[in-house]
N, C-alpha and C. Protein backbone atom coordinates (compact mmCIF):
# COMPACT_ATOMS: atom_id res chain seq x y z
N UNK A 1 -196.94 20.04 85.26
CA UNK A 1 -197.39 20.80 86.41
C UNK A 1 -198.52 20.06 87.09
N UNK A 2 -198.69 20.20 88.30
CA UNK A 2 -199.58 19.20 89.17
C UNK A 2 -200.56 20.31 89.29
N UNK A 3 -202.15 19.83 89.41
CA UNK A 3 -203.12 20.16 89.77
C UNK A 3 -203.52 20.12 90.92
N UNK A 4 -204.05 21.36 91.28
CA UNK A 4 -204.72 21.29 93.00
C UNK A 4 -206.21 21.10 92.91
N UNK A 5 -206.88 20.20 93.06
CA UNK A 5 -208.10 19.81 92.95
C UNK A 5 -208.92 20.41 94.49
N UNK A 6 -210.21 21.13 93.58
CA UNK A 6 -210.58 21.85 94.90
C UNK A 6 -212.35 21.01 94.78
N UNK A 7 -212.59 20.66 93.59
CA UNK A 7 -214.66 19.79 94.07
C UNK A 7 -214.26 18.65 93.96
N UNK A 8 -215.23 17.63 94.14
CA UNK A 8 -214.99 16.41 93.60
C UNK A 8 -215.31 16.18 92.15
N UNK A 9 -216.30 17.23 91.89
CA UNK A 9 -216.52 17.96 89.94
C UNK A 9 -215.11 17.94 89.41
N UNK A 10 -214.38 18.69 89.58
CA UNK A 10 -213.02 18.84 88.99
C UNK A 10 -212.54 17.38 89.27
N UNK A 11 -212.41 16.96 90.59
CA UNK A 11 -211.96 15.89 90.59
C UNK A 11 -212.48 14.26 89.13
N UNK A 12 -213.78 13.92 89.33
CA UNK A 12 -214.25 13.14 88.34
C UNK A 12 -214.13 13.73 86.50
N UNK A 13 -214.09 15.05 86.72
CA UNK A 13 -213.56 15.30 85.38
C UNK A 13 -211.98 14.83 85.01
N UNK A 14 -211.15 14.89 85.65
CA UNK A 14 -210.06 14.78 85.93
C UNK A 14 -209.61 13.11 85.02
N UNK A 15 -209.79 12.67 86.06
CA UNK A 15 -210.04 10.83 86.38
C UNK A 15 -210.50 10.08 85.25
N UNK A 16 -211.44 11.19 84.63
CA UNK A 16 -212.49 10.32 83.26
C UNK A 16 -211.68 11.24 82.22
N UNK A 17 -210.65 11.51 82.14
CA UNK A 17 -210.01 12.78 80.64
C UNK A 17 -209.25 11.88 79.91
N UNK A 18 -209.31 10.05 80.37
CA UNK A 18 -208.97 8.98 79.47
C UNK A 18 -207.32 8.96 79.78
N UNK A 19 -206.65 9.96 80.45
CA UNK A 19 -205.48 9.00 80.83
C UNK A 19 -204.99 8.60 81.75
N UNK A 20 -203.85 8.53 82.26
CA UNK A 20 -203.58 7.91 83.92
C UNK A 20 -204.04 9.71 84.28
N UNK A 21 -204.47 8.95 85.58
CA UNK A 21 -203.83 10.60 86.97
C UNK A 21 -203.27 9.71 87.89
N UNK A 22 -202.04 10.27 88.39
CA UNK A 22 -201.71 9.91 89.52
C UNK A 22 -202.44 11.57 90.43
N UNK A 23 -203.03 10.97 91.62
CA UNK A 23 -203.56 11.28 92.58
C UNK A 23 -202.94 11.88 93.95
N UNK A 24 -202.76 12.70 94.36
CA UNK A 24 -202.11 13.03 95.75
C UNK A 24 -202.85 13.26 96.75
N UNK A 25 -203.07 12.16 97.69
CA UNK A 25 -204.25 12.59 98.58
C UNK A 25 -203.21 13.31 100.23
N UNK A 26 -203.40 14.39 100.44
CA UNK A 26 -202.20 14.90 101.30
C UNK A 26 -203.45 16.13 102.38
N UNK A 27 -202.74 16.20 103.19
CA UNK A 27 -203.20 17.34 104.42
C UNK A 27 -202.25 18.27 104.43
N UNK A 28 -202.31 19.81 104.42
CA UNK A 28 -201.49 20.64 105.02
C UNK A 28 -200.72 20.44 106.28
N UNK A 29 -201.29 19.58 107.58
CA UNK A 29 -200.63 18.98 108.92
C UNK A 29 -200.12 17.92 108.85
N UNK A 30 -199.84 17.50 107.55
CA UNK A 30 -199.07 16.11 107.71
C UNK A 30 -198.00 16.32 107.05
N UNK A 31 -196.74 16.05 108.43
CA UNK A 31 -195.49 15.91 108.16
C UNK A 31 -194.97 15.24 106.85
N UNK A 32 -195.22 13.92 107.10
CA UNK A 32 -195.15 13.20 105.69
C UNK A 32 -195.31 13.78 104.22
N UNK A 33 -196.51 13.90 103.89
CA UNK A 33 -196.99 14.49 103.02
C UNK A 33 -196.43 16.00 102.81
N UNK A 34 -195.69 16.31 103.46
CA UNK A 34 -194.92 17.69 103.35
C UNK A 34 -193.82 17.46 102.78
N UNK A 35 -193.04 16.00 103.26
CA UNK A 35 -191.97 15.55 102.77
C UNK A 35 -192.16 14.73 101.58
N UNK A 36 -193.43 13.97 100.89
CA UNK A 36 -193.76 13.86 99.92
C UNK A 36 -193.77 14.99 98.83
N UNK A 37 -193.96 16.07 99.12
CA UNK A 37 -194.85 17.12 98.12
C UNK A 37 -193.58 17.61 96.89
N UNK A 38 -192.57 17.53 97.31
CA UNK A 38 -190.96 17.88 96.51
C UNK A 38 -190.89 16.38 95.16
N UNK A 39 -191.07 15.38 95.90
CA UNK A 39 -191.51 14.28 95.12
C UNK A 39 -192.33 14.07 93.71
N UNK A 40 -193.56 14.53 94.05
CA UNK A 40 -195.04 14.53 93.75
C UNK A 40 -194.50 16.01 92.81
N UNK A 41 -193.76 16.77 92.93
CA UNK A 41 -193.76 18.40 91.76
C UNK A 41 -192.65 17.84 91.03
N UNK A 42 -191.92 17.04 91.50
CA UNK A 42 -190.83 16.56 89.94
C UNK A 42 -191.05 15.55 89.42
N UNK A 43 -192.44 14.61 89.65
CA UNK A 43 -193.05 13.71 88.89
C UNK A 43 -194.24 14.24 87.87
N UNK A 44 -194.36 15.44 88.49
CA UNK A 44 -195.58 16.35 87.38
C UNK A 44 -194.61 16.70 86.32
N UNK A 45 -193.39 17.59 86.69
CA UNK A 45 -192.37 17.97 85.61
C UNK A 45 -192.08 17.37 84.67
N UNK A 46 -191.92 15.72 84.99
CA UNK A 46 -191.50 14.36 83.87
C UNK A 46 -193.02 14.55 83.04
N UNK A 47 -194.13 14.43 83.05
CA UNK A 47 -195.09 14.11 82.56
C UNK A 47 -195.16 14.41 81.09
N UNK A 48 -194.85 15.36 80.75
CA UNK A 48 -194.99 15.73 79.04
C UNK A 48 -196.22 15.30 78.26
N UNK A 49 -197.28 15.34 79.44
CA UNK A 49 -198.66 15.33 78.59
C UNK A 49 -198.92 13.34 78.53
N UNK A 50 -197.91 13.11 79.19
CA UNK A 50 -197.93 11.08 79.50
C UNK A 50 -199.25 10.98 80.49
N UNK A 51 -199.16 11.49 81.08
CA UNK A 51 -199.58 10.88 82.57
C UNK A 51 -200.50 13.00 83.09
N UNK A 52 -201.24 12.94 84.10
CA UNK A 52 -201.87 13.69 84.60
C UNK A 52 -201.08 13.80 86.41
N UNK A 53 -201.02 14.99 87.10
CA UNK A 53 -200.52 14.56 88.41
C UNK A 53 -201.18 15.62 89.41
N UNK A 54 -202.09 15.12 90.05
CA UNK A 54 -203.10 15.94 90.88
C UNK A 54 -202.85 16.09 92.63
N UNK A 55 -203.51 17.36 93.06
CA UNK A 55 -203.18 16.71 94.55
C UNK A 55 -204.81 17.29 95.37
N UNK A 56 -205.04 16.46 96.28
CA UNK A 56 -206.33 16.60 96.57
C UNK A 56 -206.21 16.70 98.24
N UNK A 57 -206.23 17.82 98.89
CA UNK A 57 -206.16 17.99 100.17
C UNK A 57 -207.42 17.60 100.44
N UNK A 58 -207.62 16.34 101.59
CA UNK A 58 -208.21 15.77 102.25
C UNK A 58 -209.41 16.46 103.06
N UNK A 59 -208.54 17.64 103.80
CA UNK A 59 -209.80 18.47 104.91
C UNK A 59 -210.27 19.40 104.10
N UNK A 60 -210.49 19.67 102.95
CA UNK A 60 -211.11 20.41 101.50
C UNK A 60 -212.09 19.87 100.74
N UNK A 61 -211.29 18.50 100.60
CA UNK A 61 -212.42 17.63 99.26
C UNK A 61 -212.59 16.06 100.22
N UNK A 62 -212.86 16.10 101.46
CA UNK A 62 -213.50 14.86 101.95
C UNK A 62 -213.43 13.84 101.46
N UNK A 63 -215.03 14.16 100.63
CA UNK A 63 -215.22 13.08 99.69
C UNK A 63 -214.60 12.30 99.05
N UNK A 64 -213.87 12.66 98.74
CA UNK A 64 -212.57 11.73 97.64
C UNK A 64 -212.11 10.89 98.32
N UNK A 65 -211.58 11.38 99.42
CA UNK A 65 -210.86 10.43 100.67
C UNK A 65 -211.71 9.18 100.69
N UNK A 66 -213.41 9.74 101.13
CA UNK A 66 -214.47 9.06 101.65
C UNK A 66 -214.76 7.91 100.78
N UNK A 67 -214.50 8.46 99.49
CA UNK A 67 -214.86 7.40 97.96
C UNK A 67 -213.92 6.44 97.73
N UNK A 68 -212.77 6.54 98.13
CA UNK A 68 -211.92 5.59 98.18
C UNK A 68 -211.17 5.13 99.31
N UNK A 69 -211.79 5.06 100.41
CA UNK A 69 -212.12 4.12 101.59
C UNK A 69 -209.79 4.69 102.25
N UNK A 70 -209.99 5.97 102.09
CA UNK A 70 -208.34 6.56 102.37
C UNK A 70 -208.81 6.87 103.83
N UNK A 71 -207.85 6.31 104.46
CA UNK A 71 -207.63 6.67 106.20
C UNK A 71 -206.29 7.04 106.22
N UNK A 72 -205.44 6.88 105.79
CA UNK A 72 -203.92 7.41 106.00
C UNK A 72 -203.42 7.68 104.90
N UNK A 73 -202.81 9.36 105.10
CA UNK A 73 -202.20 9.64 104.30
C UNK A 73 -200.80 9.76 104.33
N UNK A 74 -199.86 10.22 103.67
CA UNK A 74 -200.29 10.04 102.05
C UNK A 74 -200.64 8.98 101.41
N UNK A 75 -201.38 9.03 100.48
CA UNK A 75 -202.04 7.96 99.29
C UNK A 75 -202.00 8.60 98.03
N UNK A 76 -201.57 7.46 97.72
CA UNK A 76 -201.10 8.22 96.17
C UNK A 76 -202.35 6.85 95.38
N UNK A 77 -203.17 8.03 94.21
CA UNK A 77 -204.00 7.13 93.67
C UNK A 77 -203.61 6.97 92.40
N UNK A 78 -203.40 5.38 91.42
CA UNK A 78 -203.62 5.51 90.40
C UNK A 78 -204.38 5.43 89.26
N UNK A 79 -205.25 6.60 88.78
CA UNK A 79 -206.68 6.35 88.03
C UNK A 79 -206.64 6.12 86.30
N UNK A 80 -207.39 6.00 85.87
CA UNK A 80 -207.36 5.99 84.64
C UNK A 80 -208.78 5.45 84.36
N UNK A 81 -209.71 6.43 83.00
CA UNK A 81 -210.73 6.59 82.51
C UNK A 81 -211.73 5.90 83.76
N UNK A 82 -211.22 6.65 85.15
CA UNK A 82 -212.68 6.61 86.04
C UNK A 82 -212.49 5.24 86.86
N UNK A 83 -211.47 4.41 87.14
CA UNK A 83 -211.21 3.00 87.29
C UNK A 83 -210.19 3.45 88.18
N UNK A 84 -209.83 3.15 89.56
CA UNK A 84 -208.66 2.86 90.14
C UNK A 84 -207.77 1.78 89.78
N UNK A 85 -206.87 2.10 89.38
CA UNK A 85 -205.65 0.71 88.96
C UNK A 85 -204.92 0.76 90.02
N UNK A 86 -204.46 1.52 91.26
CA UNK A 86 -204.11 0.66 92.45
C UNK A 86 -203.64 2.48 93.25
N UNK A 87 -203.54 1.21 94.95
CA UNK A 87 -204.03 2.64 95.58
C UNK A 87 -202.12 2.55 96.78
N UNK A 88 -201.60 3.39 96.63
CA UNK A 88 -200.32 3.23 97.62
C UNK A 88 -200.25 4.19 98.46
N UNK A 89 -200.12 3.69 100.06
CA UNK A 89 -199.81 4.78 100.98
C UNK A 89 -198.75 4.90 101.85
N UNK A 90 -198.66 6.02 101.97
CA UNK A 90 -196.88 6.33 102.81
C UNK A 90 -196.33 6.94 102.01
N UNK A 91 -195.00 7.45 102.24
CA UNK A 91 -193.92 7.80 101.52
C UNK A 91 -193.52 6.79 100.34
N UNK A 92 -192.96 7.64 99.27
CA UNK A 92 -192.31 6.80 98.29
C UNK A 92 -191.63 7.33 97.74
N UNK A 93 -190.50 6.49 97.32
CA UNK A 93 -189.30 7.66 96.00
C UNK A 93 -189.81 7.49 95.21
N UNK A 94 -189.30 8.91 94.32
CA UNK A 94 -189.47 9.33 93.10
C UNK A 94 -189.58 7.63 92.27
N UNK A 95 -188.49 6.96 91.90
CA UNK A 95 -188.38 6.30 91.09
C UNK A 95 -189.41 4.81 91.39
N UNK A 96 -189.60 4.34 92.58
CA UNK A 96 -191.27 3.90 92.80
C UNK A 96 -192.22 4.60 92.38
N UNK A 97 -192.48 5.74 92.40
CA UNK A 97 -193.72 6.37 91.62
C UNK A 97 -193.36 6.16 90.45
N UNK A 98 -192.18 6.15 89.91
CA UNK A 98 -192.20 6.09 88.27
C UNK A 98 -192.44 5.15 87.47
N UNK A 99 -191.74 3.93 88.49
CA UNK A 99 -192.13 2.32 88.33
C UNK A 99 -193.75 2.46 88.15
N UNK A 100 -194.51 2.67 89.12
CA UNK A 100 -195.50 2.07 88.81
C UNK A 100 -196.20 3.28 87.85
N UNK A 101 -196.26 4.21 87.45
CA UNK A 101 -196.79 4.96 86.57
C UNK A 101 -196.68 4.45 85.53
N UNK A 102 -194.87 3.83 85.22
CA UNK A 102 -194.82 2.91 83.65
C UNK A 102 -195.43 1.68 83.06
N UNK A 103 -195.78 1.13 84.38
CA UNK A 103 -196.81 -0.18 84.55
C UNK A 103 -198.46 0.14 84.04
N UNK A 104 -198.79 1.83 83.89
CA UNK A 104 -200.13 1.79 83.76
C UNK A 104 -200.13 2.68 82.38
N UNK A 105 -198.78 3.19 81.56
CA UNK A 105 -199.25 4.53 80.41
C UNK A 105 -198.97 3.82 79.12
């Protein structure tokens, strides 16, 4: 199940809980990211406690955006123990997100 991250508190707790998070940086007005979001809930489903899968609306939690230098969304972040291991934006299939999730667990 994916997390809706509402401080940047929750957020850095998150990030530092020692395993991957994949990250969803998304807006309620963005088309895209609307068509991402079906994506992003059946990559939480696979997780089985592997991987973490968060989503962080932008006009809510700023900061996050601000901290990692995000101007276009979607951006999908991949963190682990507090470290960005790489940052992708735009649309992506399922099985690109999975690719690179297997590259980091």
């Amino acid at each position: 199940m994916e997390l809706v991250i509402k401080t940047s508190n929750d957020f850095d707790k998150l990030i530092n809980s020692g395993s991957l998070c994949v990250v969803d940086l998304f807006a309620t007005w963005c088309g895209p990211c609307r068509m991402l979001a079906p994506t992003i809930e059946a990559i939480a489903e696979k997780a089985n406690g592997k991987y973490s899968v968060a989503k962080v609306d932008v006009d809510e939690v700023e900061e996050i955006a601000i901290r990692y230098g995000v101007n276009t969304i979607p951006t999908l972040l991949y963190i682990k123990d507090g470290v960005l291991l790489e940052k992708s934006v735009g649309l992506k299939t399922e099985s690109q997100i999975l690719n690179t999730i297997e590259k980091y667990i």
